[in-house]
C-alpha atoms as a PDB file:
ATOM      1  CA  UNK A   1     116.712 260.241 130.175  1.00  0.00           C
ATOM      2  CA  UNK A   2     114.449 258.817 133.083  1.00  0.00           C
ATOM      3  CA  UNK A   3     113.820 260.834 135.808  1.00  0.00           C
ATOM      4  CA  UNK A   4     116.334 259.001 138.155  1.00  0.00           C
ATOM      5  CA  UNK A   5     119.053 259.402 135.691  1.00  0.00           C
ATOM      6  CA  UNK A   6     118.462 263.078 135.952  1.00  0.00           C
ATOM      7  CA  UNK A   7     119.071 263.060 139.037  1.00  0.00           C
ATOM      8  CA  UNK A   8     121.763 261.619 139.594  1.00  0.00           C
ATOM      9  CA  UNK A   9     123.313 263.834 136.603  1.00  0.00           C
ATOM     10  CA  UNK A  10     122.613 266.588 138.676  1.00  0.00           C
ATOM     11  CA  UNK A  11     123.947 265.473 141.667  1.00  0.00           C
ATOM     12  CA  UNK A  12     127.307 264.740 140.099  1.00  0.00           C
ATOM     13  CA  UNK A  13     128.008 268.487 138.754  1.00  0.00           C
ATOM     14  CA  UNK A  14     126.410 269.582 141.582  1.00  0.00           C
ATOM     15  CA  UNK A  15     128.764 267.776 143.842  1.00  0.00           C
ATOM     16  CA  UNK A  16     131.671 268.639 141.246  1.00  0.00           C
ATOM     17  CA  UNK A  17     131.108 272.192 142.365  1.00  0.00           C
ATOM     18  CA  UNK A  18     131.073 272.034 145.820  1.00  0.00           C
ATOM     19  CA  UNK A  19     134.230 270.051 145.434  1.00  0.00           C
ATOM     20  CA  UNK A  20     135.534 272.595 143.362  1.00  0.00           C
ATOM     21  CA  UNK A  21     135.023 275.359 145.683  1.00  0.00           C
ATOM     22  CA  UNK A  22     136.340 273.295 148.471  1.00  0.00           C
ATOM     23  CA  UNK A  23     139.598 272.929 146.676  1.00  0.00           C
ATOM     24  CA  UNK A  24     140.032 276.626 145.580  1.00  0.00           C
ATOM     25  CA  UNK A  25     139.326 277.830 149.542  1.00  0.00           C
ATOM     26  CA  UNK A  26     142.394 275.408 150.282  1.00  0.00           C
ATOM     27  CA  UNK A  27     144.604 276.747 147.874  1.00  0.00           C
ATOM     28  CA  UNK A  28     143.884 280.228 148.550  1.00  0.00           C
ATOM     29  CA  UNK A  29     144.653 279.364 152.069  1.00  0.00           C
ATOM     30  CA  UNK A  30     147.625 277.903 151.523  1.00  0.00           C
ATOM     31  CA  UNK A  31     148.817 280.858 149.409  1.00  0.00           C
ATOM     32  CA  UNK A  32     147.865 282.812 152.391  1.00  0.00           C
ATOM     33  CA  UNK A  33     149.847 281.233 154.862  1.00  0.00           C
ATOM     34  CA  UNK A  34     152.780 280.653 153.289  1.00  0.00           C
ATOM     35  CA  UNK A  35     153.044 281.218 149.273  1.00  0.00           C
ATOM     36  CA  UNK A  36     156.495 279.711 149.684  1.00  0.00           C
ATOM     37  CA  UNK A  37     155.712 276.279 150.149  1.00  0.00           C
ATOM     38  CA  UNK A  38     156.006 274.606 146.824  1.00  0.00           C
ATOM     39  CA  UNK A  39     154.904 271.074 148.207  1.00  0.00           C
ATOM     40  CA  UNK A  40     152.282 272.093 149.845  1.00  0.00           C
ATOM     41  CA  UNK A  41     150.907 274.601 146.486  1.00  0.00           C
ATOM     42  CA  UNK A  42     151.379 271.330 144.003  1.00  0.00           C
ATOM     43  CA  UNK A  43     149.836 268.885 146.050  1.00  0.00           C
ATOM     44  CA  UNK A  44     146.678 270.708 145.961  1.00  0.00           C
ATOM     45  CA  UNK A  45     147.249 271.513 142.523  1.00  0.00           C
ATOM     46  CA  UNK A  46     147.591 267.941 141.298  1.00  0.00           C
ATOM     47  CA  UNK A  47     144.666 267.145 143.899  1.00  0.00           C
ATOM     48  CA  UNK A  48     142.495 269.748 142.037  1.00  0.00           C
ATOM     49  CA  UNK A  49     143.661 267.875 138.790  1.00  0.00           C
ATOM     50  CA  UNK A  50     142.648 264.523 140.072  1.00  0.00           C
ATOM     51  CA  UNK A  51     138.865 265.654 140.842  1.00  0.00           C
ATOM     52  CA  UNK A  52     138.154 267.053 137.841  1.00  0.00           C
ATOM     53  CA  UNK A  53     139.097 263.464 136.212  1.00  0.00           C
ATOM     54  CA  UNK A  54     137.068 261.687 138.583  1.00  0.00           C
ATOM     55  CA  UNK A  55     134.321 264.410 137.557  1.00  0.00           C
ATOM     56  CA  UNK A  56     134.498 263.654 134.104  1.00  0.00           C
ATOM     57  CA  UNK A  57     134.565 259.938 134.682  1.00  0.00           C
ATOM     58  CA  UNK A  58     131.549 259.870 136.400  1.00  0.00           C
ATOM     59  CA  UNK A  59     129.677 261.607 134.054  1.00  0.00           C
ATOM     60  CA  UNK A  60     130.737 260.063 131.002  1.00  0.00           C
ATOM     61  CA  UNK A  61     128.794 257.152 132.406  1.00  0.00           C
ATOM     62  CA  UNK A  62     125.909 259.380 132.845  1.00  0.00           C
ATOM     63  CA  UNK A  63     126.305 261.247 129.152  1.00  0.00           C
ATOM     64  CA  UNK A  64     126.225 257.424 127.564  1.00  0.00           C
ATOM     65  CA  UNK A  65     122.734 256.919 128.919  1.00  0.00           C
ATOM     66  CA  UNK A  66     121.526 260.816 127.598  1.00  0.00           C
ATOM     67  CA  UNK A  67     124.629 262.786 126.082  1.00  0.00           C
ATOM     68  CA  UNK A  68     122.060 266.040 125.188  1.00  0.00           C
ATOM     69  CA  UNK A  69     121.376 266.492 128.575  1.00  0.00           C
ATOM     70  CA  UNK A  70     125.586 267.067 129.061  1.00  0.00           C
ATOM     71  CA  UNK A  71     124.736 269.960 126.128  1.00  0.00           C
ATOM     72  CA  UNK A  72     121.784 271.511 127.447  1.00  0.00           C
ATOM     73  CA  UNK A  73     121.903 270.455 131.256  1.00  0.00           C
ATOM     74  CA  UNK A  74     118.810 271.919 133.098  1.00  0.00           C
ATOM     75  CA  UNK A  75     121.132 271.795 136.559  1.00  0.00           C
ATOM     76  CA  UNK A  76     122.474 275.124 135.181  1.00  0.00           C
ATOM     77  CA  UNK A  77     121.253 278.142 135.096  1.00  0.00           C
ATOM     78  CA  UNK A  78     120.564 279.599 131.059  1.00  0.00           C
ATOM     79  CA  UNK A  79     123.406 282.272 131.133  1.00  0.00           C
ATOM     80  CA  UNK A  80     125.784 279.136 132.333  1.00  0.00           C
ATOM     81  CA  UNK A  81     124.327 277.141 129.324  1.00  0.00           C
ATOM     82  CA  UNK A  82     125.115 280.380 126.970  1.00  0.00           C
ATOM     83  CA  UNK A  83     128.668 280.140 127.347  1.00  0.00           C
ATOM     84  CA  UNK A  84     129.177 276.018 127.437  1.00  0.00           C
ATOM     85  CA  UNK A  85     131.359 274.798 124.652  1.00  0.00           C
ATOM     86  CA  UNK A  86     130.544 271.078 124.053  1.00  0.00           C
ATOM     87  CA  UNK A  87     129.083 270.364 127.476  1.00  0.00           C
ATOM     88  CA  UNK A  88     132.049 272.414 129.464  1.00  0.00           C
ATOM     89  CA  UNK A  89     133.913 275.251 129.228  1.00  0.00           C
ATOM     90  CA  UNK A  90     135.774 275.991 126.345  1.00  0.00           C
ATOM     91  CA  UNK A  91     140.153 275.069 127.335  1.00  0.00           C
ATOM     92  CA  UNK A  92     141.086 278.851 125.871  1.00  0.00           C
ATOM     93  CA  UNK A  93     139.172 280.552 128.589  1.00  0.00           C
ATOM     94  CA  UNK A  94     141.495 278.771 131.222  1.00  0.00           C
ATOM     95  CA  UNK A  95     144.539 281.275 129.537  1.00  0.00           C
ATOM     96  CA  UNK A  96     142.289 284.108 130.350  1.00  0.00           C
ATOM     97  CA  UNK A  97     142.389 283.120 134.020  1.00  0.00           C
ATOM     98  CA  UNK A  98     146.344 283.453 133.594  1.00  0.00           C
ATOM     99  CA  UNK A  99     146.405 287.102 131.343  1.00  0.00           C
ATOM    100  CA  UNK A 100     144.070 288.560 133.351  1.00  0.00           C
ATOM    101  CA  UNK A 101     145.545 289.326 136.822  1.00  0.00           C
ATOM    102  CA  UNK A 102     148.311 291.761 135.036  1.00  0.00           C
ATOM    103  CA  UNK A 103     145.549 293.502 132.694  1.00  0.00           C
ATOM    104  CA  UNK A 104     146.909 295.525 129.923  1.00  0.00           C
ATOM    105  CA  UNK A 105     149.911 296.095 131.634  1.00  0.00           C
ATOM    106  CA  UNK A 106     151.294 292.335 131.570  1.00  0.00           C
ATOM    107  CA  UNK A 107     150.352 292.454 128.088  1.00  0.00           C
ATOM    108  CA  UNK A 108     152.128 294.949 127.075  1.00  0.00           C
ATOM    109  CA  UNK A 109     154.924 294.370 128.836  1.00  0.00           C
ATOM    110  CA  UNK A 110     155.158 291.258 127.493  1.00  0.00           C
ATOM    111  CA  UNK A 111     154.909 292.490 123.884  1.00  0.00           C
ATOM    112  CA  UNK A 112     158.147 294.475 124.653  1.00  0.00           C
ATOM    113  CA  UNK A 113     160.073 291.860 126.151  1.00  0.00           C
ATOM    114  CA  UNK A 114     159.230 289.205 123.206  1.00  0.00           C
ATOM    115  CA  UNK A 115     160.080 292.059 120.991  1.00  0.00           C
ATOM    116  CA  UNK A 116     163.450 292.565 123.202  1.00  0.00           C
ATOM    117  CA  UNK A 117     162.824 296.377 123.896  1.00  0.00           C
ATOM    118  CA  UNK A 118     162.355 295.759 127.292  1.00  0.00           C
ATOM    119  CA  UNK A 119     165.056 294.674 129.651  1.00  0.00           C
ATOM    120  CA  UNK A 120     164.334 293.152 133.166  1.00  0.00           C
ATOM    121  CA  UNK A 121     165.571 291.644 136.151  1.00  0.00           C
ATOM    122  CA  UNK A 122     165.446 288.211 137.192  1.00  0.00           C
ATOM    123  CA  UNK A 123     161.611 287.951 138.524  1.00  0.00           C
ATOM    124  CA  UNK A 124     160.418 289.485 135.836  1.00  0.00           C
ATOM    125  CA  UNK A 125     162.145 287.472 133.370  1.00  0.00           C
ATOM    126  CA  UNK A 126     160.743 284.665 135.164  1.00  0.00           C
ATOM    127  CA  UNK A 127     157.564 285.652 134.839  1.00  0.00           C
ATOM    128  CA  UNK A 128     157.484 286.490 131.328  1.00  0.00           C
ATOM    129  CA  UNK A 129     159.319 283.192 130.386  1.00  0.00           C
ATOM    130  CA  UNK A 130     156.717 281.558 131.899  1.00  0.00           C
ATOM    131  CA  UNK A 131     154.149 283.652 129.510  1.00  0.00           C
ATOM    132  CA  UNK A 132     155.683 282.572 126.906  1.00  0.00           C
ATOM    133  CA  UNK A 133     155.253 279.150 127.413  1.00  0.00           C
ATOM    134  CA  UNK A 134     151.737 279.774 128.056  1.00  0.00           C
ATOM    135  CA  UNK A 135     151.258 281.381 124.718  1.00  0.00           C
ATOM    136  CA  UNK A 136     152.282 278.832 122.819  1.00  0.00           C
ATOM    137  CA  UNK A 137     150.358 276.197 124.675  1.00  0.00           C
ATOM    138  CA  UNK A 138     147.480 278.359 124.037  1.00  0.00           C
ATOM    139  CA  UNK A 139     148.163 278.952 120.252  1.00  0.00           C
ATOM    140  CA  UNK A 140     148.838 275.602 119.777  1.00  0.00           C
ATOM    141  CA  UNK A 141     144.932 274.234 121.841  1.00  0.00           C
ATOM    142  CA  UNK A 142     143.545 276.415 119.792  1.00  0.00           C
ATOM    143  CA  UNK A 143     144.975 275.755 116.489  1.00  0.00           C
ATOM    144  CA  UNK A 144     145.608 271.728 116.659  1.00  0.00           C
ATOM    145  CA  UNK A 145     142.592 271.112 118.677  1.00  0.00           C
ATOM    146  CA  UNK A 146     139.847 273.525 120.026  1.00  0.00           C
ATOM    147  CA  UNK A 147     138.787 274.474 116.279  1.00  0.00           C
ATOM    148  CA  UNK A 148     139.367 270.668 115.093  1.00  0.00           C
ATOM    149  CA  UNK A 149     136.518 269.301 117.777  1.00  0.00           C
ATOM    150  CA  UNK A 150     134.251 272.704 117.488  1.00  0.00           C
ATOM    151  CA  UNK A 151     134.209 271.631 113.711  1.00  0.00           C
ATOM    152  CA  UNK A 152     133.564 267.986 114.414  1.00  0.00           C
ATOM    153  CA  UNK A 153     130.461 268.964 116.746  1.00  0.00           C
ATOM    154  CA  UNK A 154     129.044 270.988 113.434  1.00  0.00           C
ATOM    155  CA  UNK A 155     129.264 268.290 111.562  1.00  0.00           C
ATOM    156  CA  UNK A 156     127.278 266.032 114.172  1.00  0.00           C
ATOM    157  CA  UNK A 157     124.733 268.552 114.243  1.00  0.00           C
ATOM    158  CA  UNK A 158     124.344 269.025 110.396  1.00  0.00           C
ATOM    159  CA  UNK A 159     124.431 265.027 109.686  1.00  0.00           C
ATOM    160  CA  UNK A 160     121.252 264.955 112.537  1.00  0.00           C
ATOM    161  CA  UNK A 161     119.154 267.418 109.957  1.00  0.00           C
ATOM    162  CA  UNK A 162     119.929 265.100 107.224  1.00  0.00           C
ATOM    163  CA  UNK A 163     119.325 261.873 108.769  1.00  0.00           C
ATOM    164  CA  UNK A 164     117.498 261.658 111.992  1.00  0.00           C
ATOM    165  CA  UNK A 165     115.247 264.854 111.963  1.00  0.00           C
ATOM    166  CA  UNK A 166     114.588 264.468 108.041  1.00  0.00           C
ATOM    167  CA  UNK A 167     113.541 260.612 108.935  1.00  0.00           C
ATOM    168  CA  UNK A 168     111.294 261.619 111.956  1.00  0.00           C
ATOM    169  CA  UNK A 169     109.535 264.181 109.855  1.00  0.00           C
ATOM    170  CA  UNK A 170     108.836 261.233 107.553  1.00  0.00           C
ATOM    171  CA  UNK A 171     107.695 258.919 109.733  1.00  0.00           C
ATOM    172  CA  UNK A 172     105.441 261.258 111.855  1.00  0.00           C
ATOM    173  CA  UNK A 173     103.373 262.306 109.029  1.00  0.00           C
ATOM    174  CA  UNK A 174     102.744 258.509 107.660  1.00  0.00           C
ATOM    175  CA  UNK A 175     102.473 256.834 110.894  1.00  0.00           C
ATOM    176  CA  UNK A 176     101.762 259.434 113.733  1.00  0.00           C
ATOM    177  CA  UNK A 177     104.575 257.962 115.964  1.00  0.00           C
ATOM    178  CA  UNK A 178     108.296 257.358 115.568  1.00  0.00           C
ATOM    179  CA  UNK A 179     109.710 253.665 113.843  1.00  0.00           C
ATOM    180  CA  UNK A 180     112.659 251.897 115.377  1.00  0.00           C
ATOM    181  CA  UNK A 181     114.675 253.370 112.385  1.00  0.00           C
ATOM    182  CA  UNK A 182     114.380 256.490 113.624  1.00  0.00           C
ATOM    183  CA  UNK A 183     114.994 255.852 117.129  1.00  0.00           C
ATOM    184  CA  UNK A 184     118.003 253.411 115.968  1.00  0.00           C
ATOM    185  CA  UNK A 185     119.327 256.890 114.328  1.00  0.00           C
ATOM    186  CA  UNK A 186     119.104 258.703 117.282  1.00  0.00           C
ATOM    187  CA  UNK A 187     120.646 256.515 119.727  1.00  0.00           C
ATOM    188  CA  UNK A 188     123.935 256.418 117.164  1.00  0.00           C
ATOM    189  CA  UNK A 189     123.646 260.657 116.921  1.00  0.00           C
ATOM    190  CA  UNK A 190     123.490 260.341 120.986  1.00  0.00           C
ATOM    191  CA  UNK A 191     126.822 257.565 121.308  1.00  0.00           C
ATOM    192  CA  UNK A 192     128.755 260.761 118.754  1.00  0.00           C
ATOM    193  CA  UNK A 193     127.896 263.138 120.794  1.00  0.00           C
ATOM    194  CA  UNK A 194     129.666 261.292 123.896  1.00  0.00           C
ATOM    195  CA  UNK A 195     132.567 260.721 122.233  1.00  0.00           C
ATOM    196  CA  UNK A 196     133.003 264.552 121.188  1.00  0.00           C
ATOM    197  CA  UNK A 197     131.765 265.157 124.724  1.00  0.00           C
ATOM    198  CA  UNK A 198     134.595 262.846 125.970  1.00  0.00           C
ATOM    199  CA  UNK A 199     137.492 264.330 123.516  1.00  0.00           C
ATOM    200  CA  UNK A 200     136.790 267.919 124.696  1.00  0.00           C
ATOM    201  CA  UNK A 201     136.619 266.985 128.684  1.00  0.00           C
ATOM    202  CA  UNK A 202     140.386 265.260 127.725  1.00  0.00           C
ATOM    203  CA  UNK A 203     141.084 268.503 126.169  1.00  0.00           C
ATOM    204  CA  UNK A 204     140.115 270.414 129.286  1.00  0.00           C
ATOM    205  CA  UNK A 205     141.782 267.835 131.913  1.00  0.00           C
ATOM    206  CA  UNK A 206     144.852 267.746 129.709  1.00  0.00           C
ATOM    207  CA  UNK A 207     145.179 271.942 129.491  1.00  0.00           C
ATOM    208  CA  UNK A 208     145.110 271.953 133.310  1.00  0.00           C
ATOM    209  CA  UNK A 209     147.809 269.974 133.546  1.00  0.00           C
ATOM    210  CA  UNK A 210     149.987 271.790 131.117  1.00  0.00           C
ATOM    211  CA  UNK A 211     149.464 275.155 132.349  1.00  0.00           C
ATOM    212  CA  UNK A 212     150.645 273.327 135.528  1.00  0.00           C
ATOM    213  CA  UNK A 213     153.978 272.310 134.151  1.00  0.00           C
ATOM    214  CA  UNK A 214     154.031 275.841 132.382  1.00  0.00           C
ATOM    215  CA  UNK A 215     153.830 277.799 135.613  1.00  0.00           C
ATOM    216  CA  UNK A 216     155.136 275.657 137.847  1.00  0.00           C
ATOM    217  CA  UNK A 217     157.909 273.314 136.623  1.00  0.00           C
ATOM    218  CA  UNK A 218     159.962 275.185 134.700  1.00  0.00           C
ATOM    219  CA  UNK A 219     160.368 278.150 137.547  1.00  0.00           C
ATOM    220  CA  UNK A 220     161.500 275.819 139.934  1.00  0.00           C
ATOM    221  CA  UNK A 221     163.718 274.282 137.436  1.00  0.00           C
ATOM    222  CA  UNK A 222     165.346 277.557 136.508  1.00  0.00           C
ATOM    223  CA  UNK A 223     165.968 278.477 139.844  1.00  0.00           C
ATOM    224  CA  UNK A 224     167.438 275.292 140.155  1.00  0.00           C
ATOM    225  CA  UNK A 225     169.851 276.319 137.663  1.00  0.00           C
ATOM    226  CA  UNK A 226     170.722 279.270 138.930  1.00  0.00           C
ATOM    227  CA  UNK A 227     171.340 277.909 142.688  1.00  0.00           C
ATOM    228  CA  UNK A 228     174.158 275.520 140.507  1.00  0.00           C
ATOM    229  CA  UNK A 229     175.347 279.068 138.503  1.00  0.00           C
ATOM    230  CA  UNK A 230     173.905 277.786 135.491  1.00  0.00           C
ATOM    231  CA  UNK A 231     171.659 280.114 133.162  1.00  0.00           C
ATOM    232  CA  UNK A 232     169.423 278.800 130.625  1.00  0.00           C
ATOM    233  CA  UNK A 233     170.844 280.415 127.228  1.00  0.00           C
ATOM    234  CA  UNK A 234     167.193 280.309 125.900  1.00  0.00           C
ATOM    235  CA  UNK A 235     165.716 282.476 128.136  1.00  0.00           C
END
């Protein structure tokens, strides 16, 4: 990747950040000043939504010039780089952000309700209806998806030991310099890694959304139904 390119590679996460944080100060503000708007708390949801996919736009541009910078970026720092999960984070840590406010007491808590030891009043149901939704979203990223493109990245990264690496071992001990084979192999290892790269950012843009409909949507739609003396049978 030429210098420029770097560059401008780091100036989109870097910008993607301060965007980030710019969003998360509004939403905490509005939840400040009144946690009871619901327009107000999904328009800056959805808005939040809609910069991360014009972050992951932009630098799918970027990753189809150099796609191992994306995997070992040298705009973060190395503990940052420790934890990526093909070139982002990985879409299960998002459910921690949910689990962890209530610590070991949501959990179990929630253990008792789904086992139906535990009774509770409306809010609480609410709550816990709402977790588990979440859980099965989670089990089912996980399961149908997360371990599906982790697998496919292995498999990228053992067929570049048998073809690319093996070849430019070859060639550098005959020739002293790299063929066009080899860099022809390379550049096809690169345009795999983008499209894994790409598949796991969808993954990550599509969890956000669904935790949104999770957390949000069907709360306001039960209390909907409850406003018309209607109770969901299910819950």
């Amino acid at each position: 990747m030429a210098s420029g390119d770097k560059e401008k590679s780091k100036s989109c996460f870097k910008e993607w950040m301060e965007i980030q944080e710019k969003d998360l100060s509004e939403l905490l503000q509005a939840l400040t000043l009144d946690p009871q708007n619901k327009d107000t708390l999904k328009h800056l949801a959805q808005k939040g939504i809609d910069h991360f996919q014009e972050y992951i736009d932009k630098r799918k541009q970027l990753a189809r010039r150099d796609a191992s910078a994306f995997f070992a970026s040298t705009w973060c720092t190395s503990w940052e780089n420790s934890l990526l999960w093909i070139a982002g984070c990985r879409p299960s840590l998002f459910f921690r952000l949910v689990y962890v406010p209530g610590g070991s007491k949501m959990d179990s808590r929630l253990d008792e309700f789904l086992q139906g030891t535990r009774e509770s009043d409306l809010g609480e149901l609410l709550t816990y209806t709402q977790l588990v939704l979440v859980n099965s979203l989670q089990s089912k990223t996980i399961s149908r998806v997360e371990e599906t493109l982790t697998a496919e990245l292995a498999a990228l990264q053992e067929e570049i030991a048998d073809q690319p690496i093996v070849m430019i071992a070859k060639g550098l001990s005959e020739t002293g310099e790299m063929n066009r084979e080899v860099e022809e192999a390379l550049d096809e290892h690169g345009i795999a890694m983008v499209r894994v790269m790409e598949k796991a950012d969808q993954l990550r843009l599509n969890t956000l959304k669904e935790l949104k409909l999770h957390l949000c949507v069907h709360k306001w739609g039960r209390k909907r139904d409850q406003s018309h003396g209607r109770e969901n049978m299910d819950d």
